[in-house]
N, C-alpha and C. Protein backbone atom coordinates (compact mmCIF):
# COMPACT_ATOMS: atom_id res chain seq x y z
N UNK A 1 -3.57 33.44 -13.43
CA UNK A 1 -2.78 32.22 -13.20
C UNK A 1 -2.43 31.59 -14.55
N UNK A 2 -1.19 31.10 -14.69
CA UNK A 2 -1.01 30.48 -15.93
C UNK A 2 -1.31 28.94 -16.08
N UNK A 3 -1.38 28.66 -17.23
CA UNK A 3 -1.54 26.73 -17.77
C UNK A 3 -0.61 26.25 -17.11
N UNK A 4 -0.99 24.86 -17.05
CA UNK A 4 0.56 24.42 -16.81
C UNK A 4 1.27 24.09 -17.98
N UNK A 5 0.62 24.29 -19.24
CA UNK A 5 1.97 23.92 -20.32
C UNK A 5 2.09 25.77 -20.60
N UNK A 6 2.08 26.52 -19.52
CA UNK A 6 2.60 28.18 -20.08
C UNK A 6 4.45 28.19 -20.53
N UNK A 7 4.16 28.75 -21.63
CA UNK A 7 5.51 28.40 -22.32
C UNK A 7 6.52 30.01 -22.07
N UNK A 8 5.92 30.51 -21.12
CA UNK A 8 6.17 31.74 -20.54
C UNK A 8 7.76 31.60 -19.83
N UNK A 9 8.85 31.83 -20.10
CA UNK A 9 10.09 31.70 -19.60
C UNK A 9 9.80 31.70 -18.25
N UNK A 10 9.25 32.80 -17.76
CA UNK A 10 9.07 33.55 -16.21
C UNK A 10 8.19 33.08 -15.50
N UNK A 11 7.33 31.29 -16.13
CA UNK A 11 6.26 31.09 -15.45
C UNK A 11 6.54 29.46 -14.65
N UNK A 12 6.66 29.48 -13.79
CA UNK A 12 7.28 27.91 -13.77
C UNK A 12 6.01 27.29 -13.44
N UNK A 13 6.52 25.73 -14.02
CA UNK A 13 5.62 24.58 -14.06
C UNK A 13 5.45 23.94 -11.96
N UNK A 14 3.83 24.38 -11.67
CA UNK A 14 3.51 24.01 -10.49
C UNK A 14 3.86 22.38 -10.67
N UNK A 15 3.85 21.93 -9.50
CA UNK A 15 3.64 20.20 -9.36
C UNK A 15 2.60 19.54 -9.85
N UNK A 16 1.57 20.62 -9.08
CA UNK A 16 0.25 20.05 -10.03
C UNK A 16 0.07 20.30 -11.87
N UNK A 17 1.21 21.24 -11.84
CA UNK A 17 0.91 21.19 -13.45
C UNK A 17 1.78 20.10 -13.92
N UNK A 18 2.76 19.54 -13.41
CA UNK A 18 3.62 18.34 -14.02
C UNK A 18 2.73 17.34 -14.05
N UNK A 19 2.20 17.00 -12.83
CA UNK A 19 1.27 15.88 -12.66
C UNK A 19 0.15 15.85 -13.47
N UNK A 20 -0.43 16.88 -14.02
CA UNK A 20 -1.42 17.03 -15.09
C UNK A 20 -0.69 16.81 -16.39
N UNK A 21 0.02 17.39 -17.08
CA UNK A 21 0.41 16.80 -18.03
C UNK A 21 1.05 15.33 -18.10
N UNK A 22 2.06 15.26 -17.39
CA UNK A 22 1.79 13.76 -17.26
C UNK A 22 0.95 12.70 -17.36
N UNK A 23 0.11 13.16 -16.67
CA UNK A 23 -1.31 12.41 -16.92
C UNK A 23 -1.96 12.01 -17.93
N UNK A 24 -2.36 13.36 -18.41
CA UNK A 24 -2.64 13.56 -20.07
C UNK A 24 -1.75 12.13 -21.13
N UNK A 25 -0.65 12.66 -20.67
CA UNK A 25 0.45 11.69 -21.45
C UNK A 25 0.64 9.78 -21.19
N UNK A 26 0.02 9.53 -20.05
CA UNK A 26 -0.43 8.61 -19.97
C UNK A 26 -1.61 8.06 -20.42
N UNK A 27 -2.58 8.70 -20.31
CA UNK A 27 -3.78 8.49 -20.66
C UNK A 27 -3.62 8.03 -22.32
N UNK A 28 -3.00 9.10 -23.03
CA UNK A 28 -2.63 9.10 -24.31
C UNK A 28 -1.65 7.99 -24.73
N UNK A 29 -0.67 7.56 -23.93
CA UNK A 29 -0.28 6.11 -24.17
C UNK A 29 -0.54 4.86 -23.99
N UNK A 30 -2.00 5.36 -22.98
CA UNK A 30 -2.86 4.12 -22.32
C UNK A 30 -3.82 3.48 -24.22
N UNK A 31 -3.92 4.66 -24.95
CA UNK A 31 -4.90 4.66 -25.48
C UNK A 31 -3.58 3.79 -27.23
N UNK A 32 -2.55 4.15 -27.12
CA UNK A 32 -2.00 2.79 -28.05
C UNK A 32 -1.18 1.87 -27.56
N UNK A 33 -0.86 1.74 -26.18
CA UNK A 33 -0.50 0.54 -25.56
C UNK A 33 -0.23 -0.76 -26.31
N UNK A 34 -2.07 -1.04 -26.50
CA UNK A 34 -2.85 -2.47 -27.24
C UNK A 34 -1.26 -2.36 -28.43
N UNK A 35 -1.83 -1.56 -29.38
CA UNK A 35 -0.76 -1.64 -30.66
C UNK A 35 0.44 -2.30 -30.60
N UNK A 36 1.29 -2.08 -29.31
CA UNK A 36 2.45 -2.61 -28.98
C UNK A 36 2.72 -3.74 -28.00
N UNK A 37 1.76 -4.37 -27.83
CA UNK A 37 1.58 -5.23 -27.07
C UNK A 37 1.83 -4.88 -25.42
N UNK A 38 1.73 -3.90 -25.10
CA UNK A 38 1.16 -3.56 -24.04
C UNK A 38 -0.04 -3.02 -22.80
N UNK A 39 0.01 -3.06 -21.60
CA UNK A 39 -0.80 -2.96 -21.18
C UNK A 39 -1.47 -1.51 -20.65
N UNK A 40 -2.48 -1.48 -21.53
CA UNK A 40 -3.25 -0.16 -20.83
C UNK A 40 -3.68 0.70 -19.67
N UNK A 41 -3.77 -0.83 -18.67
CA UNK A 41 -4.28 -0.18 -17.29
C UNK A 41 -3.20 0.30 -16.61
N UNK A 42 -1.67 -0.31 -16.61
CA UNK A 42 -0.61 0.31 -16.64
C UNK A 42 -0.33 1.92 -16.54
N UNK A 43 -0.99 2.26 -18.20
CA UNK A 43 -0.52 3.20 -18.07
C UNK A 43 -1.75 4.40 -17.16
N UNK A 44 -2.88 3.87 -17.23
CA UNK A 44 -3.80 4.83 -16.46
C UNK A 44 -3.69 4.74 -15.10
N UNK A 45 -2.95 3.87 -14.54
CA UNK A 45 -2.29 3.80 -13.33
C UNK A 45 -1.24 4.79 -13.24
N UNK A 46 -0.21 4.90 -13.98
CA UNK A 46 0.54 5.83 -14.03
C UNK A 46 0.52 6.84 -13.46
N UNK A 47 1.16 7.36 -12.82
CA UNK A 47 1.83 8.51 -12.16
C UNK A 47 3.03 8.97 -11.88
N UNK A 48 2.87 10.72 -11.59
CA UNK A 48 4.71 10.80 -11.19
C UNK A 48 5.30 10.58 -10.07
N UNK A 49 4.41 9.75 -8.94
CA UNK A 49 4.82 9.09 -7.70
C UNK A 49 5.58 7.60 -8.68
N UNK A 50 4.77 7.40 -9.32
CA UNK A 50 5.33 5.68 -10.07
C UNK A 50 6.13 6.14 -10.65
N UNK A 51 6.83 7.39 -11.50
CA UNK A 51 7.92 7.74 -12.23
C UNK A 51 9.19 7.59 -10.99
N UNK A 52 8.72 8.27 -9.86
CA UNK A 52 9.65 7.95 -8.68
C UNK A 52 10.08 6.96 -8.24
N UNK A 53 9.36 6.03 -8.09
CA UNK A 53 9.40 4.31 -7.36
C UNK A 53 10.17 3.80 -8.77
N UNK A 54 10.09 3.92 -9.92
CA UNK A 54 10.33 3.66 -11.22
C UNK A 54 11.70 3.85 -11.53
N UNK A 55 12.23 5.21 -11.35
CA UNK A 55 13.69 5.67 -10.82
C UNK A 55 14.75 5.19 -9.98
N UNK A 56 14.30 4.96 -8.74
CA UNK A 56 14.74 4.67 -7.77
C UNK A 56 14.80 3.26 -8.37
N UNK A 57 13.88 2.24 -8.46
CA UNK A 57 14.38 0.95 -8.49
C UNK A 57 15.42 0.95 -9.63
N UNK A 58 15.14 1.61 -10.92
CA UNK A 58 15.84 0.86 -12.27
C UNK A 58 17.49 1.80 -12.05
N UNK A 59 17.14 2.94 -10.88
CA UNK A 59 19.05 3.07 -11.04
C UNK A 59 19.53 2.07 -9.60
N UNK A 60 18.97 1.71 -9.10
CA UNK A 60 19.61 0.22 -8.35
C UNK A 60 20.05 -1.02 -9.01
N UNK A 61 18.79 -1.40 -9.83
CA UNK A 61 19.32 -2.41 -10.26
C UNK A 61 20.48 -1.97 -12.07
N UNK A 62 20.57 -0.87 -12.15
CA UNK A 62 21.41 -0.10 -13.10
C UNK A 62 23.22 -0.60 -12.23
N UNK A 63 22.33 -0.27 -10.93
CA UNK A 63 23.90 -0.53 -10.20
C UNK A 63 24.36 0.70 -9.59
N UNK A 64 23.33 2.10 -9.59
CA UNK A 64 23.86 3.35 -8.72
C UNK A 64 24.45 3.34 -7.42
N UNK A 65 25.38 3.22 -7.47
CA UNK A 65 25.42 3.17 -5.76
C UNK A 65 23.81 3.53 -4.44
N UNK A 66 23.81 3.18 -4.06
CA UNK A 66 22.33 2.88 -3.05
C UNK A 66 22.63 4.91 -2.53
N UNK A 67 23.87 5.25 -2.02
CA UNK A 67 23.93 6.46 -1.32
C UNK A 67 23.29 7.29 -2.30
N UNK A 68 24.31 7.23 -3.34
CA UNK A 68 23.11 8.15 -4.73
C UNK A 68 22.36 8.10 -4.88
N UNK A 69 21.75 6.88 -5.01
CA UNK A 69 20.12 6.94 -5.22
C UNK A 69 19.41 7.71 -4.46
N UNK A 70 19.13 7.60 -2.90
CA UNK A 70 18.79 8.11 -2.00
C UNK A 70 18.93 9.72 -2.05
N UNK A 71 20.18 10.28 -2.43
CA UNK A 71 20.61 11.56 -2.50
C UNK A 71 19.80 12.09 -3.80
N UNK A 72 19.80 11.66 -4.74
CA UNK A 72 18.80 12.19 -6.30
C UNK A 72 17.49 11.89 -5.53
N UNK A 73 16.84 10.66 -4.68
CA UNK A 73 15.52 10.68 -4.51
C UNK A 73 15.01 11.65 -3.27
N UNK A 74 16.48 12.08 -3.10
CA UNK A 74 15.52 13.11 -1.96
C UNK A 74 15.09 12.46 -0.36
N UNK A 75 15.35 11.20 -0.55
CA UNK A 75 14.98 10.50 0.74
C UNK A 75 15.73 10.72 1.89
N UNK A 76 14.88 11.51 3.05
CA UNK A 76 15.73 11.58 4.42
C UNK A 76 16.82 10.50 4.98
N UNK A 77 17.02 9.17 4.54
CA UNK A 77 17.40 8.17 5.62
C UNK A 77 17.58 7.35 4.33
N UNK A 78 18.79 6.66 4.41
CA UNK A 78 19.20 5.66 3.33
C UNK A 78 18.00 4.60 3.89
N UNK A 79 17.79 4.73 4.29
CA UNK A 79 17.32 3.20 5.29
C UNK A 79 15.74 3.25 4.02
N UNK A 80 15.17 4.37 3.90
CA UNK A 80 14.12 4.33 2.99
C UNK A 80 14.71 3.82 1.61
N UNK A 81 15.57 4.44 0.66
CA UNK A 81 16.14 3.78 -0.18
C UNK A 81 15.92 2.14 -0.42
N UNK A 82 16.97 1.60 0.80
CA UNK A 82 16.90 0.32 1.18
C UNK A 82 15.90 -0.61 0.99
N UNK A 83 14.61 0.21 1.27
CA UNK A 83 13.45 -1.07 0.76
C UNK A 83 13.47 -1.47 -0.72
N UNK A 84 13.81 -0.10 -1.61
CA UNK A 84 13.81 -0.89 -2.83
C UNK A 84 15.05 -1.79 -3.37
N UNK A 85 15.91 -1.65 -2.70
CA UNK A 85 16.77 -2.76 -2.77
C UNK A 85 16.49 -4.20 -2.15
N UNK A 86 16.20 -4.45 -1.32
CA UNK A 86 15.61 -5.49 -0.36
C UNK A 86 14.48 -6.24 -1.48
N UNK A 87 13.54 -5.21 -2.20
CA UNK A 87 12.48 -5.55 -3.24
C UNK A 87 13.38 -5.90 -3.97
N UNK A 88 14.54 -5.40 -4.99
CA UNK A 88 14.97 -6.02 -5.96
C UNK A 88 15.66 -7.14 -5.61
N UNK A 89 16.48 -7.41 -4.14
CA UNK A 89 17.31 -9.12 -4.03
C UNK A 89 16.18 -10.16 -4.20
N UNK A 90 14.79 -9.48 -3.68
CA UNK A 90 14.09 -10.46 -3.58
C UNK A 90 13.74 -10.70 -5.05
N UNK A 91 13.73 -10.16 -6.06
CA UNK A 91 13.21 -10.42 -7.41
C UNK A 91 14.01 -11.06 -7.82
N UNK A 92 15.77 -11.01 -7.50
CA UNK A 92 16.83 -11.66 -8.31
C UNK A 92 16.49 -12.62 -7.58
N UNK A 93 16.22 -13.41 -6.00
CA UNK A 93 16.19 -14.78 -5.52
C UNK A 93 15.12 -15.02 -6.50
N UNK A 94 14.10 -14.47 -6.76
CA UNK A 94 12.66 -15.29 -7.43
C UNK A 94 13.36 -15.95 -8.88
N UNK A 95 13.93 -14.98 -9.21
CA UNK A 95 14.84 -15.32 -10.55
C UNK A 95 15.76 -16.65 -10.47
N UNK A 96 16.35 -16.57 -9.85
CA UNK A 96 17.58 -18.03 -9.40
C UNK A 96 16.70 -19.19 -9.05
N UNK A 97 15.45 -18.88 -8.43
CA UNK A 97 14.76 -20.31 -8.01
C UNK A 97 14.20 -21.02 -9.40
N UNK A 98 13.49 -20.18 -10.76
CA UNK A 98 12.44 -20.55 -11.66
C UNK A 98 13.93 -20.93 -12.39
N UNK A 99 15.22 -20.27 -12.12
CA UNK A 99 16.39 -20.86 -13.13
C UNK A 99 16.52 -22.18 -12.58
N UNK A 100 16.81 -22.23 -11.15
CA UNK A 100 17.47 -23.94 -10.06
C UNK A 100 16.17 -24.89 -11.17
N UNK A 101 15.20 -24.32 -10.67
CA UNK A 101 13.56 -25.91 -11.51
C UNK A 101 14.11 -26.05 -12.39
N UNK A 102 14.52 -24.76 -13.86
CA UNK A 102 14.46 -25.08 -14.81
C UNK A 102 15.90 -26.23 -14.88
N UNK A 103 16.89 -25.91 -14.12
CA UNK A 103 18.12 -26.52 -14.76
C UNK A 103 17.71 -28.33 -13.96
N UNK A 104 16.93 -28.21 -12.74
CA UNK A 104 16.66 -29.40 -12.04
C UNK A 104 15.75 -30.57 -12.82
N UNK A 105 14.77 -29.78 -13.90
CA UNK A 105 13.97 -30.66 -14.85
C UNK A 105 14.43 -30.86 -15.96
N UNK A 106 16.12 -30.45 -16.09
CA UNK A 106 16.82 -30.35 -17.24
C UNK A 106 17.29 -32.16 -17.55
């Protein structure tokens, strides 16, 4: 059986071998995070399920059309898509309310 980093033309990378290196690669960015003012547990949370959820939201709010998204994520039913849109209006309302206080205590 090969590694998963087998650099073998003819050997392809299992899922579980993406997800292992990945990992690795988090772990390894978990570990200078601090340096950049970021957060560590972040990245040991990390995964390539969160690279997915990660995708999907930032080409919505990029502005992908919702059908595309769905079609690159592979999702049976736009309707799944949809939640992460529904998640992002709700982040832009959270956004417009802390703007309304700020301009209301202006």
């Amino acid at each position: 059986m090969a590694s998963a980093t087998s650099n073998t033309p003819e050997t392809a990378l299992s899922s579980a071998g993406i997800y292992a290196v990945l990992k690795r690669f988090f772990v390894q960015a978990a570990k200078t995070a601090p340096d950049s003012g970021l957060d560590p547990e972040r990245f040991m949370k990390a995964s390539t399920h969160w690279m997915r959820h990660t995708f999907v939201r930032q080409a919505l709010v990029d502005g992908v059309p919702i059908e595309v998204v769905s079609e690159l994520a592979g999702h049976a039913s736009i309707d799944t898509t949809s939640i992460y849109s529904t998640q992002e209006l709700a982040r832009k309302i959270r956004a417009l309310q802390t703007m309304k206080r700020w301009v209301a205590q202006s």
